[in-house]
N, C-alpha and C. Protein backbone atom coordinates (compact mmCIF):
# COMPACT_ATOMS: atom_id res chain seq x y z
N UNK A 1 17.94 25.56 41.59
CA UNK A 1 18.64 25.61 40.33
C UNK A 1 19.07 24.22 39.86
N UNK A 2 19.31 23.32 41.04
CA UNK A 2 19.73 22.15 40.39
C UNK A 2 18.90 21.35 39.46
N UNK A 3 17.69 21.37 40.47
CA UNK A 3 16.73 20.41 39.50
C UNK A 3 15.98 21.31 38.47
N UNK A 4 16.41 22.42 37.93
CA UNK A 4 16.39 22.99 36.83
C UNK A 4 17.17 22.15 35.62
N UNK A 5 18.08 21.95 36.28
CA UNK A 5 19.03 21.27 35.15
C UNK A 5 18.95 20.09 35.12
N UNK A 6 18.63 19.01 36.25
CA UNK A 6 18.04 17.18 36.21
C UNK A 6 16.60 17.49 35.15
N UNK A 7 15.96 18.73 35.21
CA UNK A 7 14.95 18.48 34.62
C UNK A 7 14.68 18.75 32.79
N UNK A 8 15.99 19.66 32.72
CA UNK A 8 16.29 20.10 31.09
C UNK A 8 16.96 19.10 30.45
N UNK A 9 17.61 18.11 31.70
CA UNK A 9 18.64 17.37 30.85
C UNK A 9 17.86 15.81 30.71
N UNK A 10 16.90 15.79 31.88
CA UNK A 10 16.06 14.40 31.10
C UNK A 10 14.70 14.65 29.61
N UNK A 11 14.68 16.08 30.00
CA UNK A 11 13.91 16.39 28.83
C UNK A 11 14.42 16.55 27.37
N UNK A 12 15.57 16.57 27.63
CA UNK A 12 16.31 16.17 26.38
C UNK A 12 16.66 14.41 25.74
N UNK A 13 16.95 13.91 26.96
CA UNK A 13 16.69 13.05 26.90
C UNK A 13 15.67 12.03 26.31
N UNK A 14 14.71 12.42 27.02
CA UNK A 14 13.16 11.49 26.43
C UNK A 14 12.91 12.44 25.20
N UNK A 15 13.43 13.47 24.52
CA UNK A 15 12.83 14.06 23.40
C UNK A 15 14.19 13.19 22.63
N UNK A 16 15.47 12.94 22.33
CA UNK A 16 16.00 12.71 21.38
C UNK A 16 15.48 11.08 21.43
N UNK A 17 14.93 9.86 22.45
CA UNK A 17 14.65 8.78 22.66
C UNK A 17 13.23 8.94 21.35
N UNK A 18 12.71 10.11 21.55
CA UNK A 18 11.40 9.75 20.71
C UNK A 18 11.59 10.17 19.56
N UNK A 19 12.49 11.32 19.08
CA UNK A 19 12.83 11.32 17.55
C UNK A 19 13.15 9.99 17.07
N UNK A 20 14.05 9.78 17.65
CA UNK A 20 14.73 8.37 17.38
C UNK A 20 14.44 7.52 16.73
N UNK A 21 12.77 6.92 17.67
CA UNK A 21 12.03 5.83 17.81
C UNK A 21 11.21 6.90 16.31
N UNK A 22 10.83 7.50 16.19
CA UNK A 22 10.06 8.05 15.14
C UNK A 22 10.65 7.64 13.81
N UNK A 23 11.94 8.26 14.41
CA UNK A 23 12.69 8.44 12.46
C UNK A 23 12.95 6.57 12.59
N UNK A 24 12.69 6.00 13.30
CA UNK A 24 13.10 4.23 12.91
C UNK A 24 11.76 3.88 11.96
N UNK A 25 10.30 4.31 12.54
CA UNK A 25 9.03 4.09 12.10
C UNK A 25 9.12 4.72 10.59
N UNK A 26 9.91 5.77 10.32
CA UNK A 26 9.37 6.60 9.31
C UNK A 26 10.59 6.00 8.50
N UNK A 27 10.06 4.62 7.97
CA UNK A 27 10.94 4.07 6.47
C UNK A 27 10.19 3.19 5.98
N UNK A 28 11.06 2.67 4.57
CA UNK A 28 10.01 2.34 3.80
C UNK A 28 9.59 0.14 4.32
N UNK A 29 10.97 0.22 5.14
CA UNK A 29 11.04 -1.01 5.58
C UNK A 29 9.82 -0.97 6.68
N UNK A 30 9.76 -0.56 7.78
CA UNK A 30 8.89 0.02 8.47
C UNK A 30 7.16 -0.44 7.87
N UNK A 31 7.19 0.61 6.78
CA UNK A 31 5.72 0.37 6.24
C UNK A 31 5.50 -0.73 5.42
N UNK A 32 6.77 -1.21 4.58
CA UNK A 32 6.85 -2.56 4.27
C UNK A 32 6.10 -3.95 5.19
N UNK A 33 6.81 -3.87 6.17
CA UNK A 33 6.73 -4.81 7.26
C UNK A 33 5.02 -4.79 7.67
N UNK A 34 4.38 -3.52 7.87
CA UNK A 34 2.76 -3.10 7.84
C UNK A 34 2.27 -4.07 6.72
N UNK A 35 2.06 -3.90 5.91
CA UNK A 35 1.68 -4.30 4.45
C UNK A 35 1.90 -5.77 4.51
N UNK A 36 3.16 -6.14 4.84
CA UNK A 36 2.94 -7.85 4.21
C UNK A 36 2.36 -8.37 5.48
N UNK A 37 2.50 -7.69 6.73
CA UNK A 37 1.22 -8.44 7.88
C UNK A 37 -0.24 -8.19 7.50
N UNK A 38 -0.50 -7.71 7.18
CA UNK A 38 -1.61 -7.20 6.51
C UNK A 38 -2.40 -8.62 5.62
N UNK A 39 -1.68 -8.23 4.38
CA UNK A 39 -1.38 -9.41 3.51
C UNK A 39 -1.37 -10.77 4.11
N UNK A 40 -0.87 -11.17 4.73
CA UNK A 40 -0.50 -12.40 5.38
C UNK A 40 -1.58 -12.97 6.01
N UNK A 41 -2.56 -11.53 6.83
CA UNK A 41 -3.92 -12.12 7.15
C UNK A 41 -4.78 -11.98 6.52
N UNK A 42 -4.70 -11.63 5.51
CA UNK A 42 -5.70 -12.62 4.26
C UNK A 42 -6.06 -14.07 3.85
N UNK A 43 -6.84 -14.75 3.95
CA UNK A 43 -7.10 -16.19 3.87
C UNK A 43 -7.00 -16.94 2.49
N UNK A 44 -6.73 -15.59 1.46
CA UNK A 44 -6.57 -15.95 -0.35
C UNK A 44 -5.37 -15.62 -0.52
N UNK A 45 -4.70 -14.69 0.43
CA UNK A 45 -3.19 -14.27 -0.29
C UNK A 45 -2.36 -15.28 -0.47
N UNK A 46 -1.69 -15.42 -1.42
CA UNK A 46 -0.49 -16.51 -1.49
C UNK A 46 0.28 -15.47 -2.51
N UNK A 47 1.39 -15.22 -0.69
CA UNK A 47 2.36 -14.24 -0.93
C UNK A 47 3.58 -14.84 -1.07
N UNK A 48 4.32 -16.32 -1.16
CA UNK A 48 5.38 -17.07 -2.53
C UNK A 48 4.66 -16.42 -3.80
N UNK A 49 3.94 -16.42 -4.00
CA UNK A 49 3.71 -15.92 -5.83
C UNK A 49 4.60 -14.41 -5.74
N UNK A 50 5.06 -13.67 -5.19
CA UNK A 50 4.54 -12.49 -5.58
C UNK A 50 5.87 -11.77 -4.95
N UNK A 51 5.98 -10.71 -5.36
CA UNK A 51 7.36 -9.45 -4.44
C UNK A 51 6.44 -8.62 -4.34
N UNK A 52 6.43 -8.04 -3.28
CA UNK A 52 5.80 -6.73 -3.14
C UNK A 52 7.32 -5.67 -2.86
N UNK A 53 6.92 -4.58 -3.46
CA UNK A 53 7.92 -3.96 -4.00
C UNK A 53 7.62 -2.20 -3.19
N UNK A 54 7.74 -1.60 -2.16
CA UNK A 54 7.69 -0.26 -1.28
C UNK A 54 8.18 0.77 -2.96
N UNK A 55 7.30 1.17 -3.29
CA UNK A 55 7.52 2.49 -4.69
C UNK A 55 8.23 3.66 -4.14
N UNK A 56 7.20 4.04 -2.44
CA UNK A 56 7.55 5.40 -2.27
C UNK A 56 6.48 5.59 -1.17
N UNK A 57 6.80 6.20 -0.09
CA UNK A 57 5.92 6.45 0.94
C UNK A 57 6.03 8.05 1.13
N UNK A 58 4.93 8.39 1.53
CA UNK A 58 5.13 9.61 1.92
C UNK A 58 4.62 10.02 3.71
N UNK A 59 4.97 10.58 4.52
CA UNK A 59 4.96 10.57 5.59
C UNK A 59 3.91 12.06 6.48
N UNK A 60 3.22 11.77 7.06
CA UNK A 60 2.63 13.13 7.62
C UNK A 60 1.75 12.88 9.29
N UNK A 61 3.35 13.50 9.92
CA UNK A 61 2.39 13.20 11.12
C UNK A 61 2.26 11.38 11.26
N UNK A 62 1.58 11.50 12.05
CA UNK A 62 0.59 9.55 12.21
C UNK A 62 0.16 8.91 11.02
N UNK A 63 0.14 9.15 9.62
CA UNK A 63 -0.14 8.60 8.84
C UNK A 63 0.53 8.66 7.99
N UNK A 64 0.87 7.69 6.60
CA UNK A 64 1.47 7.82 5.59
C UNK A 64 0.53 6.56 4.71
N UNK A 65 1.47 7.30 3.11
CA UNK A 65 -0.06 7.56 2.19
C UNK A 65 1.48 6.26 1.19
N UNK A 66 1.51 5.08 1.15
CA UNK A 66 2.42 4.33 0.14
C UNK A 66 1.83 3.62 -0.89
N UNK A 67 2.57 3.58 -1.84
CA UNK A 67 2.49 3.41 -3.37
C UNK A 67 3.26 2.15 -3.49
N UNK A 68 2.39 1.11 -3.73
CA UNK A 68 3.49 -0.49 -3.67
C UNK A 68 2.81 -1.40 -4.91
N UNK A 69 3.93 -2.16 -5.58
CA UNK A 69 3.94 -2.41 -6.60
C UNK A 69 3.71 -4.12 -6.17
N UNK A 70 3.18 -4.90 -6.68
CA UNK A 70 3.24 -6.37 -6.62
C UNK A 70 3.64 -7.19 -7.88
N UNK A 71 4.53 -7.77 -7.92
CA UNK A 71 4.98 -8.09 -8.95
C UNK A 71 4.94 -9.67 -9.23
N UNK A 72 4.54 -10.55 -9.82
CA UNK A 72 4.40 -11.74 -10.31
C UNK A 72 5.64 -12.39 -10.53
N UNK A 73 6.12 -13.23 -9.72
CA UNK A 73 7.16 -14.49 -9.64
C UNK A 73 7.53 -15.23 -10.61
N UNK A 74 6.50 -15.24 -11.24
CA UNK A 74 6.17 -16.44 -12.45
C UNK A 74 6.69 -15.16 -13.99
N UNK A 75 5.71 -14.29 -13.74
CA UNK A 75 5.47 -13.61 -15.07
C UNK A 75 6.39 -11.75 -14.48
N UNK A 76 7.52 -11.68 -14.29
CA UNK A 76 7.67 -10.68 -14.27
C UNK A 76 7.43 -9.48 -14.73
N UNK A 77 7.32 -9.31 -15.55
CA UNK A 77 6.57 -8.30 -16.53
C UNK A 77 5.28 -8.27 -16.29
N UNK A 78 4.42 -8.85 -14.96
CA UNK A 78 3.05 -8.36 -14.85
C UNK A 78 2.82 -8.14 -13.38
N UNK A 79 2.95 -7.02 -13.14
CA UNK A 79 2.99 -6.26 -11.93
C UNK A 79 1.10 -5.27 -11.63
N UNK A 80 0.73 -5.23 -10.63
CA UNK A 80 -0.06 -4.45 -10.00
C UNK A 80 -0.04 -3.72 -9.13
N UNK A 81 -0.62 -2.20 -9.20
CA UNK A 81 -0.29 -0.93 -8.16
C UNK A 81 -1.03 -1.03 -7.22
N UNK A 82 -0.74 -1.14 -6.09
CA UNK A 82 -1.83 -0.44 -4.65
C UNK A 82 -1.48 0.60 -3.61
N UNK A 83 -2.20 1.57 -3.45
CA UNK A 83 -1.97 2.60 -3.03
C UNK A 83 -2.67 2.41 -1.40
N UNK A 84 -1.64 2.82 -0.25
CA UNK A 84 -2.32 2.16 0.70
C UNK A 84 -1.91 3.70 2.02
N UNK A 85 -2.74 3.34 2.58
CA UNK A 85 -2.88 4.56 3.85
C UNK A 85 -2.76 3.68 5.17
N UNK A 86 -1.61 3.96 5.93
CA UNK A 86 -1.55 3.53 7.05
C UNK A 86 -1.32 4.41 8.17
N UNK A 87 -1.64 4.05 9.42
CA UNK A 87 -1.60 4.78 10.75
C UNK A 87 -1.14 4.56 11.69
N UNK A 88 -0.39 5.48 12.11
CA UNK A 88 0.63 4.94 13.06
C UNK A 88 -0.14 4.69 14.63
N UNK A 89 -0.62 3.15 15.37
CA UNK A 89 -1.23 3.04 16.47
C UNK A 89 -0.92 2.28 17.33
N UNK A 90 -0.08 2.70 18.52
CA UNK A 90 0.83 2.66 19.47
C UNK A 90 2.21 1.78 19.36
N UNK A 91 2.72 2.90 18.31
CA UNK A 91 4.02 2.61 17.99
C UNK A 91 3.93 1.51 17.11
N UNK A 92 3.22 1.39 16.18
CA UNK A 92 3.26 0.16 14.84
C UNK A 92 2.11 0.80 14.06
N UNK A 93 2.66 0.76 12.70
CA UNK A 93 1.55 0.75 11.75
C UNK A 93 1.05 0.37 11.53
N UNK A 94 0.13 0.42 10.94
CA UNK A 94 -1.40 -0.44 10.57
C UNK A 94 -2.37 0.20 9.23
N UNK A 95 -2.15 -0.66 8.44
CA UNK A 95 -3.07 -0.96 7.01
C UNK A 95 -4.71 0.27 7.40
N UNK A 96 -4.63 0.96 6.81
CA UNK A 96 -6.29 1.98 6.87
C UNK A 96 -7.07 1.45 5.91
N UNK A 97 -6.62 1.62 4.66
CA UNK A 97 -7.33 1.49 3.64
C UNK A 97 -6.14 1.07 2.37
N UNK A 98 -6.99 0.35 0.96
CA UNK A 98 -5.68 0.42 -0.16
C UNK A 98 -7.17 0.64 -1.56
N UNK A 99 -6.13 1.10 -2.03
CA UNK A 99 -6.89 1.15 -3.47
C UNK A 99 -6.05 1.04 -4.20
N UNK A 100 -6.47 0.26 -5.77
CA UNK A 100 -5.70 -0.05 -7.06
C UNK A 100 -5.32 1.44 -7.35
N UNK A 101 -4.03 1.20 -8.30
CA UNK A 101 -3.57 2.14 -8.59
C UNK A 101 -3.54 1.76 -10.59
N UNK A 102 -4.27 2.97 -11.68
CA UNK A 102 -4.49 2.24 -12.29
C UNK A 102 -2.96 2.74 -13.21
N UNK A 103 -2.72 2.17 -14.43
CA UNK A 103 -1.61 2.15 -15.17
C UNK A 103 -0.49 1.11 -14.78
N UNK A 104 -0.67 -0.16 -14.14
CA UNK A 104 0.32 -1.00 -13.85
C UNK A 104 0.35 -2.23 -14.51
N UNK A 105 -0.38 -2.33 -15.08
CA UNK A 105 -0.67 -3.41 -15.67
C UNK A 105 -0.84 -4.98 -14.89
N UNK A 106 -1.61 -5.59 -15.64
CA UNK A 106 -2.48 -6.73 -15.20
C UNK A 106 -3.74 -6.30 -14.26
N UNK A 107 -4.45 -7.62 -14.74
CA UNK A 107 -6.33 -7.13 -14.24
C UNK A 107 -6.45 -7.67 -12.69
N UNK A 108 -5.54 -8.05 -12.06
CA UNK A 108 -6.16 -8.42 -10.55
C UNK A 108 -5.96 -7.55 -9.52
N UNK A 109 -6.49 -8.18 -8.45
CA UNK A 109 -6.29 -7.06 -7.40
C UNK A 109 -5.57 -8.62 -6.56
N UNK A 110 -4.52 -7.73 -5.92
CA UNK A 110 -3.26 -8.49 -5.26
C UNK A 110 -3.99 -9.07 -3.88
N UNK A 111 -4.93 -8.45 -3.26
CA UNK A 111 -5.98 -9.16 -2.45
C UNK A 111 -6.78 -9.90 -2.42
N UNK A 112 -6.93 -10.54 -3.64
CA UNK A 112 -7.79 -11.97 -4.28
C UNK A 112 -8.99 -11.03 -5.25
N UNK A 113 -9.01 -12.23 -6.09
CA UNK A 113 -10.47 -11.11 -6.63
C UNK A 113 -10.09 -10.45 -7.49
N UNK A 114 -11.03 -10.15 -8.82
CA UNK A 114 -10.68 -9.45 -9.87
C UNK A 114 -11.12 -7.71 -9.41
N UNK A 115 -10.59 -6.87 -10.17
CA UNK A 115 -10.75 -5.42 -10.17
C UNK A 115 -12.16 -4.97 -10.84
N UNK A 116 -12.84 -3.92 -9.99
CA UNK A 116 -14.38 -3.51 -10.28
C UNK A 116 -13.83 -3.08 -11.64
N UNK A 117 -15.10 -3.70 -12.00
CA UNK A 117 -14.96 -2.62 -14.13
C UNK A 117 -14.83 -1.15 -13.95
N UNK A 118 -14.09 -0.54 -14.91
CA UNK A 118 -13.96 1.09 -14.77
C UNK A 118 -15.10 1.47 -14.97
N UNK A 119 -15.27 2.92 -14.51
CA UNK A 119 -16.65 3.26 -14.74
C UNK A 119 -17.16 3.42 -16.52
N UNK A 120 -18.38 3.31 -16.60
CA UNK A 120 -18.59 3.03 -17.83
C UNK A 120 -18.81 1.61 -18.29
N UNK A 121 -18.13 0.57 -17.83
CA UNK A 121 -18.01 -0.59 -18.49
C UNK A 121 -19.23 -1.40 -17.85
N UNK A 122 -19.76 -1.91 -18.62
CA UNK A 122 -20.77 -2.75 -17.61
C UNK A 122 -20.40 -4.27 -16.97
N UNK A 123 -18.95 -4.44 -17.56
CA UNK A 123 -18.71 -5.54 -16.64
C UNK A 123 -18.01 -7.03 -17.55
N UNK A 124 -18.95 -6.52 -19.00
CA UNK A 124 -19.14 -7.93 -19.49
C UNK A 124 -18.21 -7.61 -20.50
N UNK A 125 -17.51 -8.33 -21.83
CA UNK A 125 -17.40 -7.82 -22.83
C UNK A 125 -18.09 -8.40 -23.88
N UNK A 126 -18.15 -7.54 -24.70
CA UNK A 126 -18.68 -7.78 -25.99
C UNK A 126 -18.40 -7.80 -27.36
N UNK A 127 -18.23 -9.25 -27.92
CA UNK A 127 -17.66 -8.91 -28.81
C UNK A 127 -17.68 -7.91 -30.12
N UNK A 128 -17.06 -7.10 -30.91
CA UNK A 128 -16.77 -6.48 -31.70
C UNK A 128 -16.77 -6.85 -32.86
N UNK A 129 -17.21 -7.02 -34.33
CA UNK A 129 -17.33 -7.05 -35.28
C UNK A 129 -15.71 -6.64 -35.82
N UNK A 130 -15.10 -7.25 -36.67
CA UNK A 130 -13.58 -6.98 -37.32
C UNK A 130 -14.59 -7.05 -38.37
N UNK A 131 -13.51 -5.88 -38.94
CA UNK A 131 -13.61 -5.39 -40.44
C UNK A 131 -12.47 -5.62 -41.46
């Protein structure tokens, strides 16, 4: 009977140790911290220009799906969306994938490099005739 109870009471133990450690992972600082390492090992990023700004994460299990805004230093009013999927792998997150998020205005992608033309566009523009 005893070690019935050494054994309920360390199992409580190592279960409230790992909520714990979970609910610390599951914030937006957390996935923040993912993202600008990420960023950082990029060889074009020049992250002084810029705030990156955590919108909203959403959490499921080992992965979460965040919505982060980059915002221009210089030109406040010209911000870009990226929508990014990270995975939680052995106890730290890690960058999966990101895609533009469109309606944020300005044409770059915060990873160097301009944004693929929407579909439809062939790329180039052309000028228009005013009437």
């Amino acid at each position: 009977m005893r070690w019935v109870g050494v054994t309920v009471a360390l199992v409580l133990i190592f279960s409230e140790a790992a909520c714990n450690r979970t609910g610390k992972l599951q914030t937006k600082d957390a996935i923040q911290a993912a993202i600008e390492e990420r960023l950082k090992s990029q060889p074009n990023m020049m992250m002084n220009n810029m705030n990156v700004e955590v919108q909203d994460v959403t959490f499921s299990g080992d992965t979460a799906d965040a919505n982060v805004k980059f915002r221009s230093k210089q030109a406040p009013n010209l911000a870009v969306g990226v929508r990014y999927r990270l995975r939680l792998v052995e106890g730290k997150w890690k960058v999966e994938s990101s895609a533009p998020l469109a309606g944020m205005g300005g044409d770059t992608h915060p990873h160097g490099g301009e944004l693929p033309p929407h579909p439809g566009d062939s790329g180039s523009v052309t000028p228009q005739p005013s009437h």
